[in-house]
Protein backbone atom coordinates (compact mmCIF):
# COMPACT_ATOMS: atom_id res chain seq x y z
CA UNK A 1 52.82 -9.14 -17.08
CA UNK A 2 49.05 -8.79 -18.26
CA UNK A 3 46.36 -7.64 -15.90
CA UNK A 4 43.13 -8.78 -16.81
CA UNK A 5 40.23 -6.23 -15.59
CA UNK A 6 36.70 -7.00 -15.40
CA UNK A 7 34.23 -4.57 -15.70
CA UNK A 8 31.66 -4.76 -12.89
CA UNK A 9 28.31 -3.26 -14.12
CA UNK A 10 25.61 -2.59 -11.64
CA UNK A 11 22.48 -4.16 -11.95
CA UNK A 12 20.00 -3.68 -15.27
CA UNK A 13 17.92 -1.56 -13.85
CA UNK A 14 20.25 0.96 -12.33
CA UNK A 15 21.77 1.03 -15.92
CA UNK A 16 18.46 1.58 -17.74
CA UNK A 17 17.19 4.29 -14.41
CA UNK A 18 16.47 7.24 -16.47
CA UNK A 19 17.91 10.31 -16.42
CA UNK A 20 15.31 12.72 -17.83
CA UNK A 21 11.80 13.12 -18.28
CA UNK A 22 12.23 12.20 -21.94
CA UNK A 23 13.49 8.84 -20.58
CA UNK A 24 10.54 8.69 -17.97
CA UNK A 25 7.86 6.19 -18.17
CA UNK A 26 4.44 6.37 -16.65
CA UNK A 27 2.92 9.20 -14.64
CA UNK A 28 1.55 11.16 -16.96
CA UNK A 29 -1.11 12.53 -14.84
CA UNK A 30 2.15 14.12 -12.66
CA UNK A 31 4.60 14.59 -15.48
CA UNK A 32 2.37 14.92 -19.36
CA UNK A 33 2.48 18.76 -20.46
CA UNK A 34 0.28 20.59 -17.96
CA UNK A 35 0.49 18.27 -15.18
CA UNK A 36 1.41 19.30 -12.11
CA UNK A 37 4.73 18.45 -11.32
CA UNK A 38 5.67 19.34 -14.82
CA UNK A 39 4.51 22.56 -14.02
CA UNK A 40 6.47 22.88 -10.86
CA UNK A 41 9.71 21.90 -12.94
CA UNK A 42 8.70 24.22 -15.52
CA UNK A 43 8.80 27.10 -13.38
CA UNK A 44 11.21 26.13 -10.82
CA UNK A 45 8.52 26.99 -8.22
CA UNK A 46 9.36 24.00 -5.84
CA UNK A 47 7.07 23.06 -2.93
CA UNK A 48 7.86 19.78 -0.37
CA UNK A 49 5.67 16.58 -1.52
CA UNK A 50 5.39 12.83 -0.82
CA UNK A 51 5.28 10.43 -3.65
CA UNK A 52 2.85 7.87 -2.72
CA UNK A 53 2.73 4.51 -4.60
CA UNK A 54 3.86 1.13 -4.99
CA UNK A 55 7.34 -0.51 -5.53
CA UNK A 56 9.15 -0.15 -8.87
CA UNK A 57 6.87 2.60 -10.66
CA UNK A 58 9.34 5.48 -10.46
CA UNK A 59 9.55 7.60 -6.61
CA UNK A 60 13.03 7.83 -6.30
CA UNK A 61 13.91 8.29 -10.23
CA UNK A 62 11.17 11.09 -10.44
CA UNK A 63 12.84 12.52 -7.55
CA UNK A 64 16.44 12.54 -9.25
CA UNK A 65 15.02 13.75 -12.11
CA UNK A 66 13.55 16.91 -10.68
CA UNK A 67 17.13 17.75 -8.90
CA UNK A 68 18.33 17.47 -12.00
CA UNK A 69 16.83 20.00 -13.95
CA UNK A 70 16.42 22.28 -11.78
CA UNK A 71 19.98 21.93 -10.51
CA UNK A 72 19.53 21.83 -7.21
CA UNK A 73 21.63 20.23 -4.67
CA UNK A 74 20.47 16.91 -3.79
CA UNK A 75 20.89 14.77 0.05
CA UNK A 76 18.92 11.86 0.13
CA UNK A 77 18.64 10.04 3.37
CA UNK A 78 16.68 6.49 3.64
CA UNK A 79 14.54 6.06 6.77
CA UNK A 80 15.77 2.13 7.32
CA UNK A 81 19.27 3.26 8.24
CA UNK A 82 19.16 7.38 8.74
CA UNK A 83 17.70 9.06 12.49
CA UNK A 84 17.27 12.24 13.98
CA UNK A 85 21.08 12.72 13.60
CA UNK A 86 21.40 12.04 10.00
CA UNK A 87 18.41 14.60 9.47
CA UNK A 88 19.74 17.10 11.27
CA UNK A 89 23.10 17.05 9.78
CA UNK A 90 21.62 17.50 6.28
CA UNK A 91 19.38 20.57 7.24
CA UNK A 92 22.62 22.06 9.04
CA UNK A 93 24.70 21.46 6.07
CA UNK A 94 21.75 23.22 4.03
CA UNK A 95 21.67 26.38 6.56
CA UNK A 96 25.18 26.61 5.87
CA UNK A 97 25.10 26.86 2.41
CA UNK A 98 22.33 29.07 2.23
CA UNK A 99 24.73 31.61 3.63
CA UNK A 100 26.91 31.83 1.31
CA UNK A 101 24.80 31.41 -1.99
CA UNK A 102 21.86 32.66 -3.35
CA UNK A 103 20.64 28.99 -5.11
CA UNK A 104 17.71 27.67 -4.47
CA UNK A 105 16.97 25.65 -1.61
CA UNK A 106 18.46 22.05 -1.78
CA UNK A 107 16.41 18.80 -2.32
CA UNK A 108 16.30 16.54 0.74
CA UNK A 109 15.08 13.17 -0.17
CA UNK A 110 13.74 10.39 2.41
CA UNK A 111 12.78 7.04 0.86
CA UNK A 112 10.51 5.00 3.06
CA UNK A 113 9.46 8.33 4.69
CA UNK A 114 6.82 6.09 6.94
CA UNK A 115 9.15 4.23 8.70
CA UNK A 116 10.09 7.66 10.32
CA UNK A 117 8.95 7.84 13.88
CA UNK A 118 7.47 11.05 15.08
CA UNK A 119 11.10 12.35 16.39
CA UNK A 120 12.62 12.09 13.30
CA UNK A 121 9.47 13.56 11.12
CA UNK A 122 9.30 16.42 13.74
CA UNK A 123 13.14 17.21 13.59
CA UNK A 124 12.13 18.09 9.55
CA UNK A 125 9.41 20.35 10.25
CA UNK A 126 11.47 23.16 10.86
CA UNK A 127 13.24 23.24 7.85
CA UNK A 128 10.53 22.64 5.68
CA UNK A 129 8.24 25.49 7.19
CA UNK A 130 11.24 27.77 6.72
CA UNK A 131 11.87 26.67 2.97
CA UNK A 132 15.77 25.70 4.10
CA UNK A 133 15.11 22.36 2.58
CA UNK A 134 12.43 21.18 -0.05
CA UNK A 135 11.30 18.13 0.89
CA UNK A 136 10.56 15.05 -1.41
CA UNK A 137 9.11 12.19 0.63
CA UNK A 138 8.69 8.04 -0.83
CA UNK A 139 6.28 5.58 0.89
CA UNK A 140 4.22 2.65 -0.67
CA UNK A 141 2.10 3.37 2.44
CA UNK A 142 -0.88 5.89 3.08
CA UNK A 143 0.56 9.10 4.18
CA UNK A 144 -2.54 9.58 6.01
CA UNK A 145 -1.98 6.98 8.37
CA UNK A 146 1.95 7.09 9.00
CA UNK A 147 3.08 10.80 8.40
CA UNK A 148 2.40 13.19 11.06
CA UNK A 149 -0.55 16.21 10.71
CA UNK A 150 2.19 18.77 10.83
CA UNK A 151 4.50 17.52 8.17
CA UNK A 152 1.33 16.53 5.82
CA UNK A 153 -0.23 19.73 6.31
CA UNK A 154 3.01 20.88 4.56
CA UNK A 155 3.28 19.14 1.56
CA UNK A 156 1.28 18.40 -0.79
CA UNK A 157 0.79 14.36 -1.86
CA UNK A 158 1.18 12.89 -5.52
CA UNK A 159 -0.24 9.32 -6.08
CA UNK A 160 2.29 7.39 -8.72
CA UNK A 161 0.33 4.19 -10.05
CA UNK A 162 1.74 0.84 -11.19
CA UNK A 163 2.64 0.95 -14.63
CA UNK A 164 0.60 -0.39 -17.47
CA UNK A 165 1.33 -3.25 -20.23
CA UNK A 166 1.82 0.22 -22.75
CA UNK A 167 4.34 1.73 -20.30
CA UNK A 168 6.42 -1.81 -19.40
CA UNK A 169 6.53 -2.75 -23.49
CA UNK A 170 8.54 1.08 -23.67
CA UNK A 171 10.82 -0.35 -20.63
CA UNK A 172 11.48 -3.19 -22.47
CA UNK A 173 12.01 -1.92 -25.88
CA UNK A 174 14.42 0.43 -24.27
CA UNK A 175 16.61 -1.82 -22.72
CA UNK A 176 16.85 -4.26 -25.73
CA UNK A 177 17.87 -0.82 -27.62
CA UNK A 178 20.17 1.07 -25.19
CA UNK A 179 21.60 -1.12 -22.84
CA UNK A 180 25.06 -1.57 -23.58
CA UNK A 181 24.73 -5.69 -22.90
CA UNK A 182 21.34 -6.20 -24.38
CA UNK A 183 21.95 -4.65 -27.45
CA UNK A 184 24.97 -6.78 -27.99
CA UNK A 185 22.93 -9.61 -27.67
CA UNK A 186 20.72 -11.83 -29.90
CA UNK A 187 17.61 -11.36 -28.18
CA UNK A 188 14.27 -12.97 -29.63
CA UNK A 189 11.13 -11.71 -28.25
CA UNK A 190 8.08 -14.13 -28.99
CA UNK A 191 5.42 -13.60 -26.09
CA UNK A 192 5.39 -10.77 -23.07
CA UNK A 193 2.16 -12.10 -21.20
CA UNK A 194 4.00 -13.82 -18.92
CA UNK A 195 7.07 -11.28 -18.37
CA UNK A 196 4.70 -8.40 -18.09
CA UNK A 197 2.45 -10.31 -15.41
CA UNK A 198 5.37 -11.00 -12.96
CA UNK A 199 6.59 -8.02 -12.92
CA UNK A 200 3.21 -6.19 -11.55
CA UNK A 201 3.44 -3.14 -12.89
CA UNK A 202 7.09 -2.72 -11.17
CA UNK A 203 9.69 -1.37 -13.68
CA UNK A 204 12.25 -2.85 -11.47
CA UNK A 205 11.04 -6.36 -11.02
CA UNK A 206 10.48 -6.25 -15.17
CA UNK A 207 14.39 -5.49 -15.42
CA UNK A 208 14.93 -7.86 -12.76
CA UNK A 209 13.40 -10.65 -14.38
CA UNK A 210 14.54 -9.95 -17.66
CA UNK A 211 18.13 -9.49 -16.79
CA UNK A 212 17.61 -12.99 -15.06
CA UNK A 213 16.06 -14.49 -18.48
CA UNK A 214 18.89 -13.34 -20.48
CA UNK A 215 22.16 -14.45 -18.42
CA UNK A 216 20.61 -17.59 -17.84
CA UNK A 217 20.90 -18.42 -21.65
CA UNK A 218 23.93 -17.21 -22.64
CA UNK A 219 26.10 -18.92 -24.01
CA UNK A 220 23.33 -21.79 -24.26
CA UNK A 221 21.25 -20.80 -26.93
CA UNK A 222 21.19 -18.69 -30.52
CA UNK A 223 18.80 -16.61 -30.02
CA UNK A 224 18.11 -16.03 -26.49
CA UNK A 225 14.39 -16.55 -26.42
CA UNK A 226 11.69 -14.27 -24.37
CA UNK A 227 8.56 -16.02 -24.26
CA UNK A 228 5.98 -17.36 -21.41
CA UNK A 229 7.39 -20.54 -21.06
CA UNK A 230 11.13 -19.34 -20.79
CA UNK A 231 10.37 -16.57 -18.54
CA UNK A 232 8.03 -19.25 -15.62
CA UNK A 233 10.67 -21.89 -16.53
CA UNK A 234 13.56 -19.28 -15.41
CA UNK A 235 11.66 -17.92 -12.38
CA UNK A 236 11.03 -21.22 -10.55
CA UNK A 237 14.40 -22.30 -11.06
CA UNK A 238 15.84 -18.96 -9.43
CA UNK A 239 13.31 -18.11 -7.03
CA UNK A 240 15.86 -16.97 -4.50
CA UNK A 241 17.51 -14.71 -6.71
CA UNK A 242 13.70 -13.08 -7.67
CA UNK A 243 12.92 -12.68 -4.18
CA UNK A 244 16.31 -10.64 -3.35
CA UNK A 245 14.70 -7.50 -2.03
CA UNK A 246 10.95 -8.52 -1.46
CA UNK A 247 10.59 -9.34 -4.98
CA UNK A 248 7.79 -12.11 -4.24
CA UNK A 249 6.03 -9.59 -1.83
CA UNK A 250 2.45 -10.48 -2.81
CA UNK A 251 2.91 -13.49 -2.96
CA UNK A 252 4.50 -14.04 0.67
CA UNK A 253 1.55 -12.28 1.95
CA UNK A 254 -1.03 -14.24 0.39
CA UNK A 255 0.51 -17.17 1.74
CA UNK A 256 0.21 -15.39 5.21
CA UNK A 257 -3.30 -14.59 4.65
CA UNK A 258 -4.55 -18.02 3.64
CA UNK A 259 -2.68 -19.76 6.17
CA UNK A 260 -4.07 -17.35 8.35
CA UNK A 261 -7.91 -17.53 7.23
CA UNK A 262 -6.88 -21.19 7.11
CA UNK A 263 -6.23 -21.89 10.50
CA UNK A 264 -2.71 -22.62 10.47
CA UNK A 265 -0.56 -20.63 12.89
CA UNK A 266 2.40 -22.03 12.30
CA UNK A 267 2.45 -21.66 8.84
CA UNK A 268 1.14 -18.45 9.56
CA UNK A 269 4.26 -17.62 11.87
CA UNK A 270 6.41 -18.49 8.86
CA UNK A 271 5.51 -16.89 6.26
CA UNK A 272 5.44 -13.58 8.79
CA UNK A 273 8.89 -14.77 9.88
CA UNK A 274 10.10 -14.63 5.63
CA UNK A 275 8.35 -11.19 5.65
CA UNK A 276 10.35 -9.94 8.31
CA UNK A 277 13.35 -11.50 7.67
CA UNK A 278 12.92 -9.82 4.19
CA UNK A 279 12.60 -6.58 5.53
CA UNK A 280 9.06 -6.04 5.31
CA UNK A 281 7.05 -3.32 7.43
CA UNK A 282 6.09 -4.74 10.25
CA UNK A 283 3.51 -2.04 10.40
CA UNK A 284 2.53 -3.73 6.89
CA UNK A 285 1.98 -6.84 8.25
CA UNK A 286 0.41 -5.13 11.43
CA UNK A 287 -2.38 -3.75 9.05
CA UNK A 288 -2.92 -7.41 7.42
CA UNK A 289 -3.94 -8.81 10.84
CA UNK A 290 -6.44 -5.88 11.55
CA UNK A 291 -8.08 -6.56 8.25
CA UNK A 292 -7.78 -10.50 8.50
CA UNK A 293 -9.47 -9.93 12.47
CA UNK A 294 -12.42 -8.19 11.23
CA UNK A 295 -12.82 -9.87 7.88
CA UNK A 296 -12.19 -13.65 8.30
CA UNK A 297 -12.89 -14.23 11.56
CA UNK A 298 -15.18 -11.44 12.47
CA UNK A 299 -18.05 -12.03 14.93
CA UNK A 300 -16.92 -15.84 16.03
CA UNK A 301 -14.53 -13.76 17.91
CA UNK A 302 -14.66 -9.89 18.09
CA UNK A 303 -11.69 -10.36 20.46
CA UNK A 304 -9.75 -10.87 17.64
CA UNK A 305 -9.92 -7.17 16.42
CA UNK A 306 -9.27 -5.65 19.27
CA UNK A 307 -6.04 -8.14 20.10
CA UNK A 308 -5.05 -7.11 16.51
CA UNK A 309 -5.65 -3.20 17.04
CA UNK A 310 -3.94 -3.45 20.06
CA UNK A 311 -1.17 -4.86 18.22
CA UNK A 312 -1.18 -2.63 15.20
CA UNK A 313 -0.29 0.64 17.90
CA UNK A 314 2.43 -2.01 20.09
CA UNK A 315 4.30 -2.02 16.79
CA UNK A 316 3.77 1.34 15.86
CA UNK A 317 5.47 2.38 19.62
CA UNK A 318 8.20 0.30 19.98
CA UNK A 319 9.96 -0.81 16.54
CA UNK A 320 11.86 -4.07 15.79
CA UNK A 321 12.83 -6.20 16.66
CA UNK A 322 10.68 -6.48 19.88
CA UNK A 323 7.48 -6.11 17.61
CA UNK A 324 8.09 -9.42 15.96
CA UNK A 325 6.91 -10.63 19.59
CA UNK A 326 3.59 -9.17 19.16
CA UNK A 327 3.25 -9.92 15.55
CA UNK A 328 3.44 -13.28 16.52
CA UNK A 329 0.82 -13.50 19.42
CA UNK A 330 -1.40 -11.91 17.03
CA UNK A 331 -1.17 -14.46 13.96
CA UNK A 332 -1.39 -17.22 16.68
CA UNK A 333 -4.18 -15.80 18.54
CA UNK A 334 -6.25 -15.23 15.32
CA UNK A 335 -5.19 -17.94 12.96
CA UNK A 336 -6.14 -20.00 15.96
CA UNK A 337 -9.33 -18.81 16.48
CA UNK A 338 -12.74 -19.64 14.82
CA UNK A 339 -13.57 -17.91 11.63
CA UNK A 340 -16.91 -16.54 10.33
CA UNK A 341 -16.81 -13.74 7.25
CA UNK A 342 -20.64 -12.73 8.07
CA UNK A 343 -20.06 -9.23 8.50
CA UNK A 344 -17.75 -8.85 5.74
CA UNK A 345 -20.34 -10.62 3.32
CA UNK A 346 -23.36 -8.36 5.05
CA UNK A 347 -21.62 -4.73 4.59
CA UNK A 348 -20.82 -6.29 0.91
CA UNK A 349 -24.23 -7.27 0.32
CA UNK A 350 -25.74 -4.01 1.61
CA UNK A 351 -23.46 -1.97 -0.35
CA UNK A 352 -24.46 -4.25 -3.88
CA UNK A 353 -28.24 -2.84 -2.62
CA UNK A 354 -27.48 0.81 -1.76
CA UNK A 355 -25.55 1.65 -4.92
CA UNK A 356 -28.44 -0.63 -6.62
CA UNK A 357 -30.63 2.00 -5.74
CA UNK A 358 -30.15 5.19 -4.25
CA UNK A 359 -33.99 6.54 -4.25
CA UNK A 360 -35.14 4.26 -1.42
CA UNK A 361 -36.29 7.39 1.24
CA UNK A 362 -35.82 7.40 4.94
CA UNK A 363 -39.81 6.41 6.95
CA UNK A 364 -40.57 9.59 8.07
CA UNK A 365 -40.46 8.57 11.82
CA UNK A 366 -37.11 7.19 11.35
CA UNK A 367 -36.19 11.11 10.55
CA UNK A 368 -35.70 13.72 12.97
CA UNK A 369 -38.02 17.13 13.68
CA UNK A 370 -36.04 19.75 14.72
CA UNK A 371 -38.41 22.20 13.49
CA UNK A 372 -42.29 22.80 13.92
CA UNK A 373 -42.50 22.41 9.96
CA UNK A 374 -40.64 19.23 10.01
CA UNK A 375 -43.10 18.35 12.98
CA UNK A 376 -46.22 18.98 10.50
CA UNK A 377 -45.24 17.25 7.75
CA UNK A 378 -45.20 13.97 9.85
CA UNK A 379 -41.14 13.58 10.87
CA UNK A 380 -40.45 11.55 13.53
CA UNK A 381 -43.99 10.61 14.05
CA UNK A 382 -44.93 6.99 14.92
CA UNK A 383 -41.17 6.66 15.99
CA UNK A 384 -40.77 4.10 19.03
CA UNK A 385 -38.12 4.70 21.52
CA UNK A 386 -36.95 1.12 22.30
CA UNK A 387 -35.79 1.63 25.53
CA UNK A 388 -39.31 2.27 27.01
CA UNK A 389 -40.59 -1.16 25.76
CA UNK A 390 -39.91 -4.55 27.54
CA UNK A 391 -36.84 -6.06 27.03
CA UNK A 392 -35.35 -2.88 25.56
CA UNK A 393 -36.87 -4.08 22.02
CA UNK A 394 -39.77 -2.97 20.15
CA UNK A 395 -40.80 -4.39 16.27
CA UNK A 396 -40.80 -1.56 14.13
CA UNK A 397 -39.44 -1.12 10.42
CA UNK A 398 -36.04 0.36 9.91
CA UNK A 399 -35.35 -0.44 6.31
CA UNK A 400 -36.74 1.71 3.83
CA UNK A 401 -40.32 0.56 2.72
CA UNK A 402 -39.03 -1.48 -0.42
CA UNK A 403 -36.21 -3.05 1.26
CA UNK A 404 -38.77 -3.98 4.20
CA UNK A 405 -37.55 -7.38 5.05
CA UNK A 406 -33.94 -7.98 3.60
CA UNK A 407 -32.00 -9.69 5.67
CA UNK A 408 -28.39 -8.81 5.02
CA UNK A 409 -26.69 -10.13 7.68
CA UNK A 410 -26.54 -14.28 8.28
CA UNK A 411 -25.29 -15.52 11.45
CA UNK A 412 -22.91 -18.39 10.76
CA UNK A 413 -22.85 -21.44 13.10
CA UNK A 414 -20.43 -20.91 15.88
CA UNK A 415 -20.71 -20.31 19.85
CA UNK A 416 -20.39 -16.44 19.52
CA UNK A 417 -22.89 -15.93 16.82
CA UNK A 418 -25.11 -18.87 17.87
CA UNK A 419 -26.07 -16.63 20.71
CA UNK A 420 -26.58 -13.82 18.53
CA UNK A 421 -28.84 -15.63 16.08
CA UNK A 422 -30.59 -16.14 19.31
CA UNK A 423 -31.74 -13.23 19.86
CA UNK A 424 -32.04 -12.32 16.61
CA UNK A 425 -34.46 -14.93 15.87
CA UNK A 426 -36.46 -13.40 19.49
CA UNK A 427 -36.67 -10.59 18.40
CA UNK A 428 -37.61 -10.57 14.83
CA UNK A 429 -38.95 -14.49 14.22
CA UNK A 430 -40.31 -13.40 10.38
CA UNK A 431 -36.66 -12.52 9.44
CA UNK A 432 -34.29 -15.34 11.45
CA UNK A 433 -36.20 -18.23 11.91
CA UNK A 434 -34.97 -21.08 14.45
């Protein structure tokens, strides 16, 4: 009796993941000779941090890799599917080593560290104060915004950047090298530009997509062929197997923000609905809509900004699912309502002049006098205090003298900022003219 056996091999790029800093690609402001973190591994002088950057450029890797050489024990908890409990247990099962050995402290590390509420960050404070645990922290998000003051204030944070077209050629030539399919394989490469775009700058989605190419010609074709063509051909007709994972990320959430800034809200609700389903941040998504509020529809309804602000800190407080339910009133409400970008286009336009020109001075009644010299040399003289003239207005110039008259911001024609071209155009007729 013969039993066949199959080999199952994980995916390409857990096979090509690399094991060393020799293997390592990109990051050489953390990891090049006299970088920081080199320096930390060099001396085995460890300190918590939080890698902060996008997918596919190397958190979770660089965190290996440091366990590694310095041989330190190594839990790694993900904040999708771990809680308090999970955290807990690991710093407990630290303490308890730590009594019995003199090694250095073990390597706790928590990918998607933002998705930790502020129970679970504050049951790792502790530990990380008292050096039982070094913590290494992963987030594609701003650690400003979604890691509490007391657990920043105790690490330091190291921005990873999405890898360049010099750093995904070395991924490439490495797999067709080392891995032990590719390099059985006749493999052809003609043109990258297209490979090298997909992937973003995400060493995983490169693999991905490459791995994809390749088993969807074998057995077809002598060589298998890596060029443009090939590569958009292959994608299109295995979207679903790109996407696995969030692969088409971006381009899910442009689709939400034009179908957003296009008035759509039920495409809108879908594409959030893929996002989710996907298992986006809905905190991610949360952000979009503040940013969509105050750019694309802006003034024709401040509303929306607040609704969306409002919804950002609903999400924030109570999870999913229930926070689809908000998510949705939000894309509804704003994709819905009537769009202007007139602020957005003023704060651009007044930004184009101030970094124009940064010598244009302050009049010097628009300055204050808190001293008598100040008071001599003019400050604050000929200022007008508008709330002592009629209608709480009075016409005096509050651009610098060479700017006098720019008119940055345009009021776009709908009911909200119809009123305020209004007034506008009362009170200063030589700049908004009915």
């Amino acid at each position: 009796m013969f039993e066949s056996i199959t080999k199952m091999l994980p995916p390409l790029p857990e096979r090509m993941r690399p094991k060393n800093l020799s293997e390592y690609v990109g990051q050489r402001h953390l990891v090049g000779p006299g970088c920081i973190l080199r320096n930390m591994m060099d001396s085995g002088a460890l300190s918590s941090f939080i890698l902060w950057g996008p997918p596919g450029v190397g958190k979770t890797t660089l965190a290996r890799i440091i366990a590694g050489t310095l041989d330190r024990e190594f839990y790694t908890l993900s904040a999708v599917s771990s809680g308090v409990k999970e955290v807990r247990e690991v710093i407990d099962a630290a303490k308890s080593k730590s009594l019995f050995s003199s090694a250095a402290a073990p390597i706790l590390f928590i990918d998607e560290i933002h998705r930790f509420n502020k129970a679970q960050q504050d049951a790792l404070l502790g530990a990380v104060e008292a050096g039982t645990i070094v913590l290494i922290g992963a987030t594609t998000e701003n650690p400003s915004f979604e890691v509490i003051t007391p657990l920043l204030s105790r690490c330091q944070v190291f921005v990873l950047k999405s890898l360049e077209v010099d750093d995904l050629q070395q991924l490439l030539d490495r797999a067709l090298r080392e891995d032990e399919v590719l390099k059985e394989r006749n493999i052809e490469v003609r043109e990258t530009e297209a490979l090298f775009r997909h992937s973003g700058g995400d060493a995983r989605k490169l693999l991905n997509i490459l791995e994809i190419v390749v088993d969807s010609q074998v057995g077809k074709v002598d060589p298998i062929l890596i060029d443009n063509r090939t590569v958009t051909t292959c994608l299109q007709e295995n979207v679903a197997i790109y996407d696995k994972g969030g692969e088409m990320h971006y381009d899910i959430i442009s689709a939400f923000i034009k179908s957003v800034r296009g008035s759509d809200p039920n495409a809108a609700v879908y594409w959030m609905a893929r996002m989710l389903d996907g298992g986006e941040d809905p905190l991610f998504i949360a952000r979009r809509l503040c940013v969509l509020a105050a750019e694309d529809i802006g003034l024709a309804n401040p509303n929306a900004l607040l609704l969306a602000d409002a919804t950002f800190r609903i999400v924030h407080s109570i999870g999913m699912p229930e926070a689809r339910i908000p998510l949705s009133e939000c894309a509804v409400y704003i994709a819905s309502s009537p769009k202007s970008n007139s602020a957005y286009l003023a704060i651009d336009k007044a930004l184009a002049s101030a970094k124009s020109d940064q010598t244009a001075a302050v009049p010097l009644y628009l300055r204050n006098a808190p001293t008598k010299l100040m008071e001599d040399l003019g400050y604050a003289d000929g200022y007008k205090y508008a709330h002592d003239f009629p209608g709480h207005f009075t016409d005096l110039e509050f651009l610098p003298d060479k700017l006098s008259g720019t008119v940055f911001y345009e009021p776009q024609p709908n009911p909200q900022e119809d009123r305020l071209k209004s007034y506008l155009e009362s009170c200063w007729p030589k700049y908004y003219k009915k």
